[in-house]
C-alpha atoms as a PDB file:
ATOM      1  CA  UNK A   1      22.729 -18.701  34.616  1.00  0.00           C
ATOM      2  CA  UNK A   2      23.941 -19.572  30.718  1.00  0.00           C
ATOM      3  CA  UNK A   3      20.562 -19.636  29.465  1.00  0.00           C
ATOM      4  CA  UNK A   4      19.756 -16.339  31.002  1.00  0.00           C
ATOM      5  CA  UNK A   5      22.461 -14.780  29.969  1.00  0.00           C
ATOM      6  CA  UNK A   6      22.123 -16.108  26.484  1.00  0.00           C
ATOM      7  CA  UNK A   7      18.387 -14.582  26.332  1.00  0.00           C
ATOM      8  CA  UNK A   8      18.972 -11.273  27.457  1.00  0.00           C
ATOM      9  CA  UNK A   9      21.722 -10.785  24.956  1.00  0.00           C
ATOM     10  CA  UNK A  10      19.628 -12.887  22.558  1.00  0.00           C
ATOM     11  CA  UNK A  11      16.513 -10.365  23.291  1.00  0.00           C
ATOM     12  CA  UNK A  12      18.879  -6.824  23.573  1.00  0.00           C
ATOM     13  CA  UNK A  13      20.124  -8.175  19.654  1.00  0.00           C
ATOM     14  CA  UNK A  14      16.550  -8.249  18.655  1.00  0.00           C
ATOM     15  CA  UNK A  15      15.446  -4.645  20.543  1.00  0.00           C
ATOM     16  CA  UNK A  16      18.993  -2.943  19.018  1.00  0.00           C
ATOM     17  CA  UNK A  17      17.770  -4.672  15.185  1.00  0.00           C
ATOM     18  CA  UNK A  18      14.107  -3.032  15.740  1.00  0.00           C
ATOM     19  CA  UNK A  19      15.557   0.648  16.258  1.00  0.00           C
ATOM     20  CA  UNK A  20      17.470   0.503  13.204  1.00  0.00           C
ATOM     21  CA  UNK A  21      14.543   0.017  11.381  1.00  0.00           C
ATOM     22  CA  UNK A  22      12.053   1.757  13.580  1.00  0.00           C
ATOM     23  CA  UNK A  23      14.203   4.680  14.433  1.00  0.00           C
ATOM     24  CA  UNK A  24      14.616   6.534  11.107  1.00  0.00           C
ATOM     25  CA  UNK A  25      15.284  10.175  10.552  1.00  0.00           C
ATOM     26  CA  UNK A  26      12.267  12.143   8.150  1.00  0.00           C
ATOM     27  CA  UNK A  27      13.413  12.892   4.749  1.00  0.00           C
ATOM     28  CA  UNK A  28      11.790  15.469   2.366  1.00  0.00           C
ATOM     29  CA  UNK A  29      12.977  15.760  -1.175  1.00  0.00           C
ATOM     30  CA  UNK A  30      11.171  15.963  -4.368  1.00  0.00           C
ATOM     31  CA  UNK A  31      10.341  12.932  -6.237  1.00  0.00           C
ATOM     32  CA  UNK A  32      12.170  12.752  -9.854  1.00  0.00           C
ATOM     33  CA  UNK A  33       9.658  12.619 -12.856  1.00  0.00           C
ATOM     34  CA  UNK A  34       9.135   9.514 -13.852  1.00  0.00           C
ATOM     35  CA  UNK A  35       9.454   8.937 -17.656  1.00  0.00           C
ATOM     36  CA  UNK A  36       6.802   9.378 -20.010  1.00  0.00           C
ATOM     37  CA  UNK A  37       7.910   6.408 -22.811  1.00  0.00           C
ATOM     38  CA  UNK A  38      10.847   4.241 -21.841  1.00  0.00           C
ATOM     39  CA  UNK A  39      12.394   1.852 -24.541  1.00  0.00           C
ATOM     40  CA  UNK A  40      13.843  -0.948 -23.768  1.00  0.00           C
ATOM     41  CA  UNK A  41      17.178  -2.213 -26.469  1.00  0.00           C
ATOM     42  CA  UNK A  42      18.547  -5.604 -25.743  1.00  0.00           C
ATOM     43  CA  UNK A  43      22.437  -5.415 -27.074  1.00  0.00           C
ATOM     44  CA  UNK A  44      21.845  -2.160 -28.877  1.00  0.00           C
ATOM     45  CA  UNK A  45      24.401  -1.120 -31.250  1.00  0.00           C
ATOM     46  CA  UNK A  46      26.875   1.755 -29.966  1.00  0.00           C
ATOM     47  CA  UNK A  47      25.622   4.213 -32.770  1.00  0.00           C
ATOM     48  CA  UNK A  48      21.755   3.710 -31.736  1.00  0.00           C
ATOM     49  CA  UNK A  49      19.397   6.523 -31.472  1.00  0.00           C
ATOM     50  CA  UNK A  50      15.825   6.851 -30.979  1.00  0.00           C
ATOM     51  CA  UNK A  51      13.987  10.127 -31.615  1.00  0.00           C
ATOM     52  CA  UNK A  52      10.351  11.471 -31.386  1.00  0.00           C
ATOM     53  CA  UNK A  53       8.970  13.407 -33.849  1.00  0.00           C
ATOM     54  CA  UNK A  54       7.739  16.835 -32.534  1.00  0.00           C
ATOM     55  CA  UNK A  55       5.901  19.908 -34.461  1.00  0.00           C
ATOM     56  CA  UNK A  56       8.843  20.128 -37.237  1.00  0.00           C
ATOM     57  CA  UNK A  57      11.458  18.372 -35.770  1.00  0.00           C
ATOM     58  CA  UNK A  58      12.953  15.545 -33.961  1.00  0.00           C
ATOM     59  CA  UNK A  59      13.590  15.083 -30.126  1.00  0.00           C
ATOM     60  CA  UNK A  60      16.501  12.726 -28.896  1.00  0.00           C
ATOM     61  CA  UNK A  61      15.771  10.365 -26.059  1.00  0.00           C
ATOM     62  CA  UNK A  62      17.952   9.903 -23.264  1.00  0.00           C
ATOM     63  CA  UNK A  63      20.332   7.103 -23.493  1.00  0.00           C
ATOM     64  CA  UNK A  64      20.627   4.974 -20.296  1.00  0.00           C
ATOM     65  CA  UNK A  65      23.173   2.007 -20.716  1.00  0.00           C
ATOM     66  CA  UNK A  66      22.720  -1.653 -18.403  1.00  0.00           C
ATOM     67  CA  UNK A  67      25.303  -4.199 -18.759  1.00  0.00           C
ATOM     68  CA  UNK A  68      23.137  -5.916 -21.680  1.00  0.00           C
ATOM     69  CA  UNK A  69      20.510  -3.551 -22.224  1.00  0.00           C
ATOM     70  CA  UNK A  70      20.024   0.043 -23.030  1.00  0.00           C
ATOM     71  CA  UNK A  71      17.192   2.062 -21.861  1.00  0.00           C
ATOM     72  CA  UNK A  72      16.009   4.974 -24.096  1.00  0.00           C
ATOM     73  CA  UNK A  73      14.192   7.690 -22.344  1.00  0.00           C
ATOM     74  CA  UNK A  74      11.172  10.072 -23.208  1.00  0.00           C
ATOM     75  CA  UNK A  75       9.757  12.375 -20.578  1.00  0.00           C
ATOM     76  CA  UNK A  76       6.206  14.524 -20.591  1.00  0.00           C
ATOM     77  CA  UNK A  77       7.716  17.871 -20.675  1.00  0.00           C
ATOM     78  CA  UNK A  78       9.436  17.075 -23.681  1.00  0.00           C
ATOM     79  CA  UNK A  79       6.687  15.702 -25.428  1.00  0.00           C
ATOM     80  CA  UNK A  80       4.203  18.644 -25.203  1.00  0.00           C
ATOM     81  CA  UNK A  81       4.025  19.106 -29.200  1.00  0.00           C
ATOM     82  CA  UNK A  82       5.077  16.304 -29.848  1.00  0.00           C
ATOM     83  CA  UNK A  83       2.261  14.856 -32.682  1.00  0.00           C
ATOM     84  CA  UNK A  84       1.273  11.272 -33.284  1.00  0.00           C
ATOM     85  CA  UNK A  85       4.135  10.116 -31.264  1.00  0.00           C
ATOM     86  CA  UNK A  86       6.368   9.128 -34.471  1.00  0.00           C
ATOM     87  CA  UNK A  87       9.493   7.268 -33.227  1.00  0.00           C
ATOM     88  CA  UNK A  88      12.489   7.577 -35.634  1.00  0.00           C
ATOM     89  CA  UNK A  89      14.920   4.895 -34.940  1.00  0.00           C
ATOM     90  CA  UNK A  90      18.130   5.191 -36.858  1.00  0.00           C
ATOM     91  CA  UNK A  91      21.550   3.261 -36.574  1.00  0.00           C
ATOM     92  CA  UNK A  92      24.812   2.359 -38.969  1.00  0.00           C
ATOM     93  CA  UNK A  93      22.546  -0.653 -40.491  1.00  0.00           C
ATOM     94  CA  UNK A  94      20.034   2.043 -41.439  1.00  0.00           C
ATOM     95  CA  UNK A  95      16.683   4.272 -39.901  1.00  0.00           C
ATOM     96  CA  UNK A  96      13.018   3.478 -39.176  1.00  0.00           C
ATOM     97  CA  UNK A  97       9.837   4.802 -38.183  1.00  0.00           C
ATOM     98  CA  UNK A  98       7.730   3.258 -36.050  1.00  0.00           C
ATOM     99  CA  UNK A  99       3.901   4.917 -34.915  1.00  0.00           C
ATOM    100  CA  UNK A 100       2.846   4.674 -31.037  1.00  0.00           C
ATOM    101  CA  UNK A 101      -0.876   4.079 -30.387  1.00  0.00           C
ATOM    102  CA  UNK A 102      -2.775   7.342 -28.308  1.00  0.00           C
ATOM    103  CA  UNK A 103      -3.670   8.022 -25.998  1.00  0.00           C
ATOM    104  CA  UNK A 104      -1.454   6.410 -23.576  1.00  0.00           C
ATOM    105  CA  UNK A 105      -0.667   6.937 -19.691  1.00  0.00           C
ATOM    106  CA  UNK A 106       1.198  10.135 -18.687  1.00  0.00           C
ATOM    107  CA  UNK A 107       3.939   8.166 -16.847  1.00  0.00           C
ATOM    108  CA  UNK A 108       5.727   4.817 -17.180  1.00  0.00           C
ATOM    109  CA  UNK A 109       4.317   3.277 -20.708  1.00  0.00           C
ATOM    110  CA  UNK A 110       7.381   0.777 -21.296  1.00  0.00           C
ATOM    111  CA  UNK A 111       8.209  -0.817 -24.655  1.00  0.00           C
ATOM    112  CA  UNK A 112      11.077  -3.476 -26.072  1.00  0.00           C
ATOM    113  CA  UNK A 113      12.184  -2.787 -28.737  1.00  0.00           C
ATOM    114  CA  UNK A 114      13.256  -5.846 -30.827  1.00  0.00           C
ATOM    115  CA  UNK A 115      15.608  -4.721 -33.772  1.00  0.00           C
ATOM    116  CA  UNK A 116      16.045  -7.628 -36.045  1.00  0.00           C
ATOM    117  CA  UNK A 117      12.242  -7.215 -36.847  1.00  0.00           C
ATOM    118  CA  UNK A 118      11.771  -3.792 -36.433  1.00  0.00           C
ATOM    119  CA  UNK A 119       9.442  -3.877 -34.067  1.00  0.00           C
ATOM    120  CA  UNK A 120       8.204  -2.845 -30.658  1.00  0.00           C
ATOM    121  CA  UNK A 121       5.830  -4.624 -27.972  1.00  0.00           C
ATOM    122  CA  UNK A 122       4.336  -2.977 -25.014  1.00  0.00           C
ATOM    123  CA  UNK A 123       5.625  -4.141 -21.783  1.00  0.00           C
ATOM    124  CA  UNK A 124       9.030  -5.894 -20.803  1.00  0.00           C
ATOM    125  CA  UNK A 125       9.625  -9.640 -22.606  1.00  0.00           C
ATOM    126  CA  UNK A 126       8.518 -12.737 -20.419  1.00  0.00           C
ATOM    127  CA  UNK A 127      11.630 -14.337 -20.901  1.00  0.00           C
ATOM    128  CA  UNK A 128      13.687 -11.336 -20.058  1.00  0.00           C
ATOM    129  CA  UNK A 129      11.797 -10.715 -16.576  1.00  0.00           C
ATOM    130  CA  UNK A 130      12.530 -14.815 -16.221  1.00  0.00           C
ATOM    131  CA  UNK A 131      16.398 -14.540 -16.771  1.00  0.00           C
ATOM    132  CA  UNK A 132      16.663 -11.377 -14.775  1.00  0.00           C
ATOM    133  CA  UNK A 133      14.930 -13.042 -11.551  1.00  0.00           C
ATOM    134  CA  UNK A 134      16.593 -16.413 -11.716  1.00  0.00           C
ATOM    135  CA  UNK A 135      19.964 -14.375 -12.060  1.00  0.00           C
ATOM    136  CA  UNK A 136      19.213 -12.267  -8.795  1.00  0.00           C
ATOM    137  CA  UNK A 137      17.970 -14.807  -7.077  1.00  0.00           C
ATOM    138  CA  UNK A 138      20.520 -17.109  -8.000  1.00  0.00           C
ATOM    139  CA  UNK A 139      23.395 -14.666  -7.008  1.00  0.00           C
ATOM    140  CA  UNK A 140      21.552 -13.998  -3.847  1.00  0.00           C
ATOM    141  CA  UNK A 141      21.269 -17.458  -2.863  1.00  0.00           C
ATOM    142  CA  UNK A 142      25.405 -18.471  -3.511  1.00  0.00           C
ATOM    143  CA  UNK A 143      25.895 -14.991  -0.973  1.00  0.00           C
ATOM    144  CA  UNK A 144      23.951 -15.965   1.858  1.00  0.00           C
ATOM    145  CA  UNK A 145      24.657 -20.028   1.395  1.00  0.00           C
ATOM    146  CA  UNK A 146      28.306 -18.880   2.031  1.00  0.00           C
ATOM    147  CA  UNK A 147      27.491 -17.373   5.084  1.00  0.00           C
ATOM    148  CA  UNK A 148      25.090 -20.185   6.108  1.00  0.00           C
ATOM    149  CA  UNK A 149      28.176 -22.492   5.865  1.00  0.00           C
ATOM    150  CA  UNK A 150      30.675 -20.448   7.508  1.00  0.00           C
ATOM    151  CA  UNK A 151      27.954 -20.195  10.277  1.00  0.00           C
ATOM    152  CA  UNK A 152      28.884 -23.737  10.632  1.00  0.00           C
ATOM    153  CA  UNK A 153      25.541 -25.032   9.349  1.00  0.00           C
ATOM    154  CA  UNK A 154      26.111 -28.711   8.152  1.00  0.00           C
ATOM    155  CA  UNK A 155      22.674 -30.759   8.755  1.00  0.00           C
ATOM    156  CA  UNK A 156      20.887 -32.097   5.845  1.00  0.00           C
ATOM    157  CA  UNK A 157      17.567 -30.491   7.407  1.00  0.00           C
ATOM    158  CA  UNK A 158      19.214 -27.572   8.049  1.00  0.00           C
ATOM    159  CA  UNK A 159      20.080 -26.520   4.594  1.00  0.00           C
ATOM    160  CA  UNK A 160      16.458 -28.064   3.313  1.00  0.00           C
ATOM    161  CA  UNK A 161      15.389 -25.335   5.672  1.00  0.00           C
ATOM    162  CA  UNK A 162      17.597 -22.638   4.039  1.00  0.00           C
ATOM    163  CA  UNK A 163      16.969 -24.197   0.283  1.00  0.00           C
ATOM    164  CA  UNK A 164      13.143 -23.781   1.015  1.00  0.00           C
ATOM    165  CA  UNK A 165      12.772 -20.415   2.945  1.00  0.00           C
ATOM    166  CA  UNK A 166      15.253 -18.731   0.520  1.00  0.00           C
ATOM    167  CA  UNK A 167      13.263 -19.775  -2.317  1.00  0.00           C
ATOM    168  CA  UNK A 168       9.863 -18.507  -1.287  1.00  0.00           C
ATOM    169  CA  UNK A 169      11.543 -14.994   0.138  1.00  0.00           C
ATOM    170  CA  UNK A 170      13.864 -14.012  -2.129  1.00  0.00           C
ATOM    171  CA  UNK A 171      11.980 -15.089  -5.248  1.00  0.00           C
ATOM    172  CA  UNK A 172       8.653 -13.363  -4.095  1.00  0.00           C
ATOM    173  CA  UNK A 173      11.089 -10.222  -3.055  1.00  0.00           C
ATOM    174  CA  UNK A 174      12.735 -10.322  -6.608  1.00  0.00           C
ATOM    175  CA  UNK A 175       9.244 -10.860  -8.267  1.00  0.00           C
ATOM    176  CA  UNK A 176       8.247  -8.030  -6.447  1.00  0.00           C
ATOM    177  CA  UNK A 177      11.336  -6.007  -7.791  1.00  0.00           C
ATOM    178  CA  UNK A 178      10.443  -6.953 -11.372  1.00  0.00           C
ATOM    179  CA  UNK A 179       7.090  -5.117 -11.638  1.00  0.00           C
ATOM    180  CA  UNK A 180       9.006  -2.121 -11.231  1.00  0.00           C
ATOM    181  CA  UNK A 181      10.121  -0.065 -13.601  1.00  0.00           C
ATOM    182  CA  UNK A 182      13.668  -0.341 -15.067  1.00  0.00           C
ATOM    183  CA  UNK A 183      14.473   3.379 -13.872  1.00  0.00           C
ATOM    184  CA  UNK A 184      12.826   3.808 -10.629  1.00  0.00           C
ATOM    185  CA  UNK A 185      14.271   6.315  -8.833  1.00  0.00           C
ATOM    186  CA  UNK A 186      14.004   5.386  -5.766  1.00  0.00           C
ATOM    187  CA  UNK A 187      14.351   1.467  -5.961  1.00  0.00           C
ATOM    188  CA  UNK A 188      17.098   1.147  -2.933  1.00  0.00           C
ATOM    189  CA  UNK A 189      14.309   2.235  -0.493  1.00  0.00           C
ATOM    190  CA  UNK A 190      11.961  -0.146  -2.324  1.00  0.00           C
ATOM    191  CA  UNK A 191      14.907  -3.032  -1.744  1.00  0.00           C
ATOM    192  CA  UNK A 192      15.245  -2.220   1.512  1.00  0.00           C
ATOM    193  CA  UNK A 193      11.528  -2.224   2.729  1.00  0.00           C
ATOM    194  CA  UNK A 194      11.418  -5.872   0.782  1.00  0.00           C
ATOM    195  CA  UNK A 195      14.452  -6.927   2.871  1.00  0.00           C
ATOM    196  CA  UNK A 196      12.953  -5.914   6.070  1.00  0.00           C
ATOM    197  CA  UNK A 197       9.766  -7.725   5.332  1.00  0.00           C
ATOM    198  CA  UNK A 198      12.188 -10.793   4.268  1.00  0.00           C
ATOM    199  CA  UNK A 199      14.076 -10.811   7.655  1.00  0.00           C
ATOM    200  CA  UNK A 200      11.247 -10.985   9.719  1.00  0.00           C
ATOM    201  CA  UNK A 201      10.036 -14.011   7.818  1.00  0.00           C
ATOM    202  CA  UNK A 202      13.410 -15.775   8.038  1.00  0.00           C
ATOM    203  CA  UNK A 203      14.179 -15.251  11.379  1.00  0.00           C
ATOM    204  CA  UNK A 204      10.695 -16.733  12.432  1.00  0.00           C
ATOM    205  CA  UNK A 205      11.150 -19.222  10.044  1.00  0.00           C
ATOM    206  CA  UNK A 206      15.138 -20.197  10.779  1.00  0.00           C
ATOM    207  CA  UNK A 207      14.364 -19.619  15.192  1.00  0.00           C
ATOM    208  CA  UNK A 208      11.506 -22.295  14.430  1.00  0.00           C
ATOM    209  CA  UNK A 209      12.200 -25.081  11.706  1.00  0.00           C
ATOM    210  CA  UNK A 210      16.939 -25.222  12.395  1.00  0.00           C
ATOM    211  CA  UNK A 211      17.604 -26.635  15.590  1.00  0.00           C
ATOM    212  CA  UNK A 212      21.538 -27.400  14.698  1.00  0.00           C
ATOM    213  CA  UNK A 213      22.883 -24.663  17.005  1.00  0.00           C
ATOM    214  CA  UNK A 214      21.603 -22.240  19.637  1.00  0.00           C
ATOM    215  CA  UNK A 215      19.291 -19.755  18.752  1.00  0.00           C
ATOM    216  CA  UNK A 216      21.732 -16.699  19.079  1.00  0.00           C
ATOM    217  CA  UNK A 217      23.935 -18.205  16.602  1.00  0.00           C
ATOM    218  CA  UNK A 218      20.971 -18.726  14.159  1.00  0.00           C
ATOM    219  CA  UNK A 219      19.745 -15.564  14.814  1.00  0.00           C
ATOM    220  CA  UNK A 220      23.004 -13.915  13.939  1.00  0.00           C
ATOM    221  CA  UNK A 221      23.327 -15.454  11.050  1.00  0.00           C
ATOM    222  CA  UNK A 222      20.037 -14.022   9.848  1.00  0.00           C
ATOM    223  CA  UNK A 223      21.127 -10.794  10.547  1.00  0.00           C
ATOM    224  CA  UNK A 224      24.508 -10.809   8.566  1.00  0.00           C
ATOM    225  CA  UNK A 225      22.784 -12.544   5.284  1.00  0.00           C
ATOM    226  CA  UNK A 226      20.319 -10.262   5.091  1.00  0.00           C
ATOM    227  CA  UNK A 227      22.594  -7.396   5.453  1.00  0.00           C
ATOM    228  CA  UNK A 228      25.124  -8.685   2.682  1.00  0.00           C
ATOM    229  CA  UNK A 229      21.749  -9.457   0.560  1.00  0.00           C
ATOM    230  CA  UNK A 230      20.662  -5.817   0.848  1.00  0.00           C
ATOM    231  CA  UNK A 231      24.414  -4.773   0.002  1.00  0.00           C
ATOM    232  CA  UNK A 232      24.968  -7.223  -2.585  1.00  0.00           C
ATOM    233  CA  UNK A 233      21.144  -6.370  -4.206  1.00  0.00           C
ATOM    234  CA  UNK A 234      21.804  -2.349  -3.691  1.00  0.00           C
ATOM    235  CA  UNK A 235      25.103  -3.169  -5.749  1.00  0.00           C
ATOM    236  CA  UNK A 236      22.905  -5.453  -8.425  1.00  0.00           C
ATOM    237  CA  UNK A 237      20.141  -2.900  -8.893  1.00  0.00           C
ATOM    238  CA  UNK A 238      22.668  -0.566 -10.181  1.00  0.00           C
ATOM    239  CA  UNK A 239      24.603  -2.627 -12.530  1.00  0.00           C
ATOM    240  CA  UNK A 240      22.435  -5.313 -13.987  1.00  0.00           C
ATOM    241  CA  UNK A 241      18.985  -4.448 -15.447  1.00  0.00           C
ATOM    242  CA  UNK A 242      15.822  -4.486 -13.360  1.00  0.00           C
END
């Protein structure tokens, strides 16, 4: 009588979990423009600005601070006259130009911008995508061990399990993350499709492989780290850079 008890409420969890995500109200909005040439600064100075040069003058870029980066900001509408794309980039410790190579894509071209050596490199650094995934994942991985704990999960293969499972999700979902750009503007939604896709893999993965408590108790626990994850990583997203 137990055990059936235990699976209906086991199964009406699971059917309540589905709606959420299958039961989702229809949202139209227009989509913000993404930008045209986005800079990245690692520590930049206070007093940093970055302009374009247009038909006899110079445009600012929009200044977006992170934590330990700044993000400097170009967009296609104000670029129309703009000429060989000139970048002016001027400071207390002095100004220089640097020349962008045409043509280039419409939307998205992203630079760093290194300024010891006055110079800029297409893309984001290798290192910087490296320290910027082991950090997420990291932080990720001390929020939902805490709740695998007070889950009372103690068994050597049990945590193996976790170790292993949270690796592969979490690291593909914040690999996945990284190819993004630093200013997407819709990157919650992009979070929380990755999170979905993550908790169905767990909770096959966890229901199978831990056998240290029932299944509703595992299966619980799946559902509150995931939800502090997607909390915790909407929270992240906004602070640290992407």
């Amino acid at each position: 009588m137990a055990g059936a008890m235990t699976s209906k409420a086991f199964l009406t969890i699971i059917i309540l979990v589905l709606t959420v995500f299958v039961l989702t109200p229809v949202c139209y909005g227009n989509s913000a423009e993404p930008p045209s040439i986005l800079i990245i600064v690692d520590n930049a100075p206070d007093d940093l600005e970055i302009s374009i040069r247009l038909d006899n003058t110079y445009a600012k870029a929009m200044k977006t601070d992170k934590v330990v980066e700044t993000y400097f900001t170009f967009y296609s509408h104000g670029l129309r006259t703009a000429g060989d794309y000139t970048l002016r980039i001027s400071s207390g410790s002095g100004t220089f130009e640097i020349s962008l190579d045409k043509p280039m894509k419409l939307y998205n071209n992203i630079f760093t911008l290194d300024l010891n050596n006055q110079t800029l490199t297409a893309g984001k650094s290798v290192s910087r995508s490296i320290f910027l995934v082991s950090l997420r994942l990291t932080l990720t991985l001390l929020i939902e061990a805490m709740a695998f704990w007070l889950f009372g999960f103690r068994a050597k293969k049990s945590w193996i399990v976790f170790l292993i499972t949270n690796l592969i999700t979490q690291g593909a979902l914040n690999i996945w993350i990284n190819g993004f750009t630093p200013l997407g503007s819709y990157m919650i939604l992009t979070l929380i499709f990755g999170e979905i896709l993550v908790f169905i893999v767990e909770i096959m993965a966890f229901l199978i492989l831990v056998q240290e408590h029932r299944r509703i108790r595992t299966f619980l626990y799946v559902i509150i780290a995931n939800l502090l994850s997607l909390f915790a990583g909407g929270y992240i997203i906004t602070v640290l850079p992407i």
